[in-house]
Protein backbone atom coordinates (compact mmCIF):
# COMPACT_ATOMS: atom_id res chain seq x y z
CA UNK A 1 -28.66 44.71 13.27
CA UNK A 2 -26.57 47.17 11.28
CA UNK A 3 -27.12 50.62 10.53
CA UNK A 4 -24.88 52.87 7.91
CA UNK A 5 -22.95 54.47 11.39
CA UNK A 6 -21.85 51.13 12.70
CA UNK A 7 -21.10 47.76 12.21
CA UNK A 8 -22.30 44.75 13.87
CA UNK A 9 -20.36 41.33 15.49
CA UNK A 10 -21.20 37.89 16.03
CA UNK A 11 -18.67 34.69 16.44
CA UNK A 12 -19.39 31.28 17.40
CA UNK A 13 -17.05 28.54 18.82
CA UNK A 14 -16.34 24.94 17.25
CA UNK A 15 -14.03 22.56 18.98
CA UNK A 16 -12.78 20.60 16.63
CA UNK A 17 -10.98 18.18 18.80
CA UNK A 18 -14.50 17.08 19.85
CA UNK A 19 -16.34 18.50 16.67
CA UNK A 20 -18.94 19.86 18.44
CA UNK A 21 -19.99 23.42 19.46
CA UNK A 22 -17.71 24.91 22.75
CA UNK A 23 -20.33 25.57 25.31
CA UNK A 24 -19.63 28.34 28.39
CA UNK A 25 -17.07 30.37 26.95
CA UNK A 26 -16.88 33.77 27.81
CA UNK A 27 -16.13 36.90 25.33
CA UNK A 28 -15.42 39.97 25.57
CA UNK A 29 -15.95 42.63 23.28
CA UNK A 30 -13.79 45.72 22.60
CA UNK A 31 -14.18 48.24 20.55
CA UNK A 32 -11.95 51.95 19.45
CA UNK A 33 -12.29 54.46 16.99
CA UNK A 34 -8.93 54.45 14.84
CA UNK A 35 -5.73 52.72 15.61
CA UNK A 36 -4.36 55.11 18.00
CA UNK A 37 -7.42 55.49 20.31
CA UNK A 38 -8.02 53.35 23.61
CA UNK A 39 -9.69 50.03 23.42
CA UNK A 40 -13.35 50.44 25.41
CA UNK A 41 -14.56 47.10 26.88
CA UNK A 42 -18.32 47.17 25.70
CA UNK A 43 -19.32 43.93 27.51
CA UNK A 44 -19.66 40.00 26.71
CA UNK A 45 -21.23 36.92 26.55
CA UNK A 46 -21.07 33.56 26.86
CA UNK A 47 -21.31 30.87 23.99
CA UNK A 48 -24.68 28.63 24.37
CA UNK A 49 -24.89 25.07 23.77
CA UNK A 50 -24.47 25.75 20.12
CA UNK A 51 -21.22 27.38 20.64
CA UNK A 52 -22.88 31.32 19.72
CA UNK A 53 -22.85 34.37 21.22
CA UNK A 54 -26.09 35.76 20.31
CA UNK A 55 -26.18 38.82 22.75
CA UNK A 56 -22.66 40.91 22.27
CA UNK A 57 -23.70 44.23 22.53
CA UNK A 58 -23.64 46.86 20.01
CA UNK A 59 -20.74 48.74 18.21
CA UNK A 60 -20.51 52.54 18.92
CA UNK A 61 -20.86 55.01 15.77
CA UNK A 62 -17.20 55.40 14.63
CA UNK A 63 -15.87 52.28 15.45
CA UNK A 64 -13.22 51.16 13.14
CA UNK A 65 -11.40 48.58 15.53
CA UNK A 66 -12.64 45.33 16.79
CA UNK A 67 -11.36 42.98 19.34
CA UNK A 68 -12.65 39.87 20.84
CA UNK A 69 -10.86 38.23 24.00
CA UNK A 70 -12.24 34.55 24.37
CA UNK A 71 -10.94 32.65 27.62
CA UNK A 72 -10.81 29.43 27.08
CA UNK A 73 -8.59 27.82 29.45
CA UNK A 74 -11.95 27.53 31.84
CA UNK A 75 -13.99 25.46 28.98
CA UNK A 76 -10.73 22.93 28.77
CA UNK A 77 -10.43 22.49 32.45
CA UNK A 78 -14.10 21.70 33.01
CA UNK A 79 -14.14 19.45 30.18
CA UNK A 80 -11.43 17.17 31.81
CA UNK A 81 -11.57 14.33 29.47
CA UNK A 82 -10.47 16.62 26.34
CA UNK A 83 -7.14 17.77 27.93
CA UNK A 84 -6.46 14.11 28.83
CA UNK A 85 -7.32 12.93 25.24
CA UNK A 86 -5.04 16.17 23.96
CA UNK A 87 -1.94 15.15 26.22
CA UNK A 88 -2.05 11.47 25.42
CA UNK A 89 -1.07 12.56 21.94
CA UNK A 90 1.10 15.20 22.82
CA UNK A 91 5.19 14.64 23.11
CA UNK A 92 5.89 15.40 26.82
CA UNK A 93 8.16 18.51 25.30
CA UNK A 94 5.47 19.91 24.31
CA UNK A 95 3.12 20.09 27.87
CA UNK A 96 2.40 23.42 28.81
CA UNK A 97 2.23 21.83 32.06
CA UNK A 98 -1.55 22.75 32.59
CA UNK A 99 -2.81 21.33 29.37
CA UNK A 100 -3.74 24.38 28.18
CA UNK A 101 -1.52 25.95 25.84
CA UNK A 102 -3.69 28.60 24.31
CA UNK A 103 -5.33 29.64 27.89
CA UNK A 104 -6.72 33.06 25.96
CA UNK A 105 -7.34 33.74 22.40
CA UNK A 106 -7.58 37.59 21.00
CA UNK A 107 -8.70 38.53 17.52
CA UNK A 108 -8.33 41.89 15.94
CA UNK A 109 -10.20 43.01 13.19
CA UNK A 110 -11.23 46.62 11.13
CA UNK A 111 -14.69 46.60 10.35
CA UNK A 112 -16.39 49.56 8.53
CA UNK A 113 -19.78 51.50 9.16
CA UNK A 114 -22.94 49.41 7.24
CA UNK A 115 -20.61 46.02 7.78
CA UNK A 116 -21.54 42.77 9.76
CA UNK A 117 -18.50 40.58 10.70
CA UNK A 118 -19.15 36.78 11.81
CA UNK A 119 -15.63 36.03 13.02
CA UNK A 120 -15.70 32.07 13.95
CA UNK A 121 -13.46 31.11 16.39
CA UNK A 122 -12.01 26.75 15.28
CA UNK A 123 -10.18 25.53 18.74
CA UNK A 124 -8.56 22.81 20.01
CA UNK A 125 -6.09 22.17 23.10
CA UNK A 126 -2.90 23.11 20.55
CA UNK A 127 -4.41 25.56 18.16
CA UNK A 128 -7.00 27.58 16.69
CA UNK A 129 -7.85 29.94 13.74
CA UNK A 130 -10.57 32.56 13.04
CA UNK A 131 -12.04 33.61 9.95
CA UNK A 132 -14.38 36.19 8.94
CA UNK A 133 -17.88 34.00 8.38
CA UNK A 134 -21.15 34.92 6.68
């Protein structure tokens, strides 16, 4: 819920090697007040079985910065069968040599006061991209 002081955040995860919803993922949310301040780790999550974080906590009044770290190297190792199916495809150049070549994925974003910002989060085992969602 967002009030005129803050704004509010929600993401979601969709692997789109699998097409499905990336389940266990942990996120953290950061937060500062202009582009010189510190970042202030407010907490995290984890994605549910539809791939949402429903439960990030709220934005301080002034916020201006965003940040969301998602580690994802744990959801690729305990889902085995998607890092094989990623590195049978893959030229042996490219191996990262654990299969995970994005092992972390941070998005930056300004919001302003009032705002809500869905930032999506599309991943695979060689790539991702965010958006800002509805």
């Amino acid at each position: 819920m967002s009030t005129d002081t803050t704004a509010s955040v929600s993401t979601h995860i969709l692997d789109t090697s699998a097409g499905r919803p990336a389940e266990g993922v942990t996120v953290r949310l950061f937060a500062r007040a202009g582009r010189q301040t510190a970042w202030q780790e407010l907490g995290g999550s984890a994605t549910d079985a539809d791939g949402r974080c429903k439960d990030l906590p709220a934005l301080p009044e002034g916020t201006t910065r965003v940040r969301l770290d998602f580690e994802v190297e744990p959801y690729f190792l305990k889902n085995p069968k998607k890092k094989a199916e990623a590195q049978q495809d893959a030229p042996a150049h490219r191996d990262s040599g654990t299969g995970v070549f994005f092992p972390e994925v941070t998005v930056t974003f300004a919001v302003t006061a009032g705002e809500h910002y869905h930032v999506p989060l599309l991943l695979n085992p060689f790539g991702y991209s965010v958006y800002r969602g509805s």
